[in-house]
C-alpha atoms as a PDB file:
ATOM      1  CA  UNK A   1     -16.949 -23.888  37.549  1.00  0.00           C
ATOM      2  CA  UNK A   2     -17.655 -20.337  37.763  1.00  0.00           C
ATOM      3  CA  UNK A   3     -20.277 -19.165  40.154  1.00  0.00           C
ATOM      4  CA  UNK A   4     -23.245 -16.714  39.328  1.00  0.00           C
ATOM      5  CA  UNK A   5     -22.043 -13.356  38.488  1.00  0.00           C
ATOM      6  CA  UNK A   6     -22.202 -11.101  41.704  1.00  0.00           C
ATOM      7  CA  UNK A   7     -24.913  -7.912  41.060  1.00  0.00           C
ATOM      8  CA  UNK A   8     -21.841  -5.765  41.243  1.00  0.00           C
ATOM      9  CA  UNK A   9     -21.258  -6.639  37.679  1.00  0.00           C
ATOM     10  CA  UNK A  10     -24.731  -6.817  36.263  1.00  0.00           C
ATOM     11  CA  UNK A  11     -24.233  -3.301  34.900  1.00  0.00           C
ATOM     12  CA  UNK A  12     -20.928  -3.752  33.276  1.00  0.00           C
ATOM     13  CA  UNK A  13     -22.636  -6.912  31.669  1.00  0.00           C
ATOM     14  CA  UNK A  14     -25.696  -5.300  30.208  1.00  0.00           C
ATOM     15  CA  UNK A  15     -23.615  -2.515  28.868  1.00  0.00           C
ATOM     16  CA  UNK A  16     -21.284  -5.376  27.109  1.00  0.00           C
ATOM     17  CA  UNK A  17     -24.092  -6.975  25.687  1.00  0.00           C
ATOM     18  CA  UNK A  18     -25.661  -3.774  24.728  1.00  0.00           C
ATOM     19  CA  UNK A  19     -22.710  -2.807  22.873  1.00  0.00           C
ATOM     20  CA  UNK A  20     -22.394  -6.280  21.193  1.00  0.00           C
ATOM     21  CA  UNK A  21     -26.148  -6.384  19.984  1.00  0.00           C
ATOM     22  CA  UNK A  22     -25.484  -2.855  18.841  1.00  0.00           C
ATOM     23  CA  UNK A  23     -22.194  -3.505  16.964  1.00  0.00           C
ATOM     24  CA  UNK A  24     -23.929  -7.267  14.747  1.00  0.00           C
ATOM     25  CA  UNK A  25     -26.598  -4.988  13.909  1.00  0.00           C
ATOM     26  CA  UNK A  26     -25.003  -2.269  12.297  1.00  0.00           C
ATOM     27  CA  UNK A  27     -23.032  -4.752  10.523  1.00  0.00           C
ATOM     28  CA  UNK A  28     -25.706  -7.125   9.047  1.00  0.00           C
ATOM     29  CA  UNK A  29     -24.285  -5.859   5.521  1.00  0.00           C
ATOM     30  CA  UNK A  30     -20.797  -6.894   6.116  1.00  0.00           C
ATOM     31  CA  UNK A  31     -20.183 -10.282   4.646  1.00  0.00           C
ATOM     32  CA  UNK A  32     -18.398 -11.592   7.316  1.00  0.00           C
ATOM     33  CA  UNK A  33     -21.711 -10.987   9.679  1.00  0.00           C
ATOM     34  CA  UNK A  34     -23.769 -11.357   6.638  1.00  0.00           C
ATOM     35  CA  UNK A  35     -26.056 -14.471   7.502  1.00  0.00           C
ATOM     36  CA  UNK A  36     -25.056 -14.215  11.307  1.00  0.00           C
ATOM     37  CA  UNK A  37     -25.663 -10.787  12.430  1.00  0.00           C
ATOM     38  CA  UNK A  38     -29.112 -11.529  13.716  1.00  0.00           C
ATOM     39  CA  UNK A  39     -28.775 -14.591  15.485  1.00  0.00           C
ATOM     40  CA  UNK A  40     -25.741 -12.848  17.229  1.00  0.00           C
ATOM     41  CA  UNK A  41     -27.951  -9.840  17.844  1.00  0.00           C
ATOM     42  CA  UNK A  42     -30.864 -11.503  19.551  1.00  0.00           C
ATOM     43  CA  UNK A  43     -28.270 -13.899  21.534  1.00  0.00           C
ATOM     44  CA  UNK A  44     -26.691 -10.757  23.038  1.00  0.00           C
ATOM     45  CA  UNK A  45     -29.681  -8.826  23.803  1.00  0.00           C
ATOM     46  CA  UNK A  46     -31.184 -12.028  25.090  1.00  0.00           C
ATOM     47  CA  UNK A  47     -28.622 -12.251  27.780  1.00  0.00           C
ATOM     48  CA  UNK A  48     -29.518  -8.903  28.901  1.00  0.00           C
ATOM     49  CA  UNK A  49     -32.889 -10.067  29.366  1.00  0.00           C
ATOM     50  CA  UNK A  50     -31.496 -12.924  32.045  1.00  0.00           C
ATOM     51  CA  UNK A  51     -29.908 -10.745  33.635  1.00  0.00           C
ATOM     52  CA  UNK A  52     -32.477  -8.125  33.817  1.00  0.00           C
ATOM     53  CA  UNK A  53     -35.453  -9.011  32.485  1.00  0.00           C
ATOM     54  CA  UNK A  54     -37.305  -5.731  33.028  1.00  0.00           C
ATOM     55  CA  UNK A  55     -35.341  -4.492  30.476  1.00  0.00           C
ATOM     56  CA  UNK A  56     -36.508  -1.858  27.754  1.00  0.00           C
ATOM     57  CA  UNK A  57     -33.726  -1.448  25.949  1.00  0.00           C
ATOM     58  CA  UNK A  58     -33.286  -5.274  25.299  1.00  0.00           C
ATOM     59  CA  UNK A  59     -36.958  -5.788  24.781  1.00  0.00           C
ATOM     60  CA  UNK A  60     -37.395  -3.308  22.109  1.00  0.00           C
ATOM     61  CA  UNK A  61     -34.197  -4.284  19.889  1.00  0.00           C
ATOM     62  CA  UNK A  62     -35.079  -7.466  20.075  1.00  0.00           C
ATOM     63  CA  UNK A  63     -38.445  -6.159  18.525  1.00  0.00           C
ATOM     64  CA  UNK A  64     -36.466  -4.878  15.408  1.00  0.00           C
ATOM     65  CA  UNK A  65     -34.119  -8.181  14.649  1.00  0.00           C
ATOM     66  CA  UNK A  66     -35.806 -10.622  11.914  1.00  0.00           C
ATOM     67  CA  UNK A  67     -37.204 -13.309  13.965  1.00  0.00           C
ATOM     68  CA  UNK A  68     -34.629 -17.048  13.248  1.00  0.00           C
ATOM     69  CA  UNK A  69     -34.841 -19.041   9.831  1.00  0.00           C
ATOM     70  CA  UNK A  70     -36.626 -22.668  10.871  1.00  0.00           C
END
């Protein structure tokens, strides 16, 4: 089992996320991300907010994804 992610990292991971939130959202009209791009979205910027829940960044994109389909 892997053990929690040491705060030397936290950065790194943020930025990853960051970048993957950033990269389903300016895809939402490719058809391959077509009727996932926003749950992927909000899943990545979501992490950021466990790791760092003070977040802007994260809080605001989050702000601008369509909220899920019930």
């Amino acid at each position: 089992m892997a053990s929690p992610t040491p705060d030397k990292f936290k950065t790194q991971l943020i930025t990853a996320y960051d970048y993957l939130g950033y990269f389903y959202a300016v895809n939402q009209d490719n058809p391959e991300f077509k009727d996932s791009w926003a749950a992927l979205a909000r899943d990545a910027y979501e992490k950021i907010l466990v790791i760092d829940p003070s977040n802007k960044g994260a809080q605001e994109n989050l702000k601008n994804i369509p909220a899920p389909k019930k």
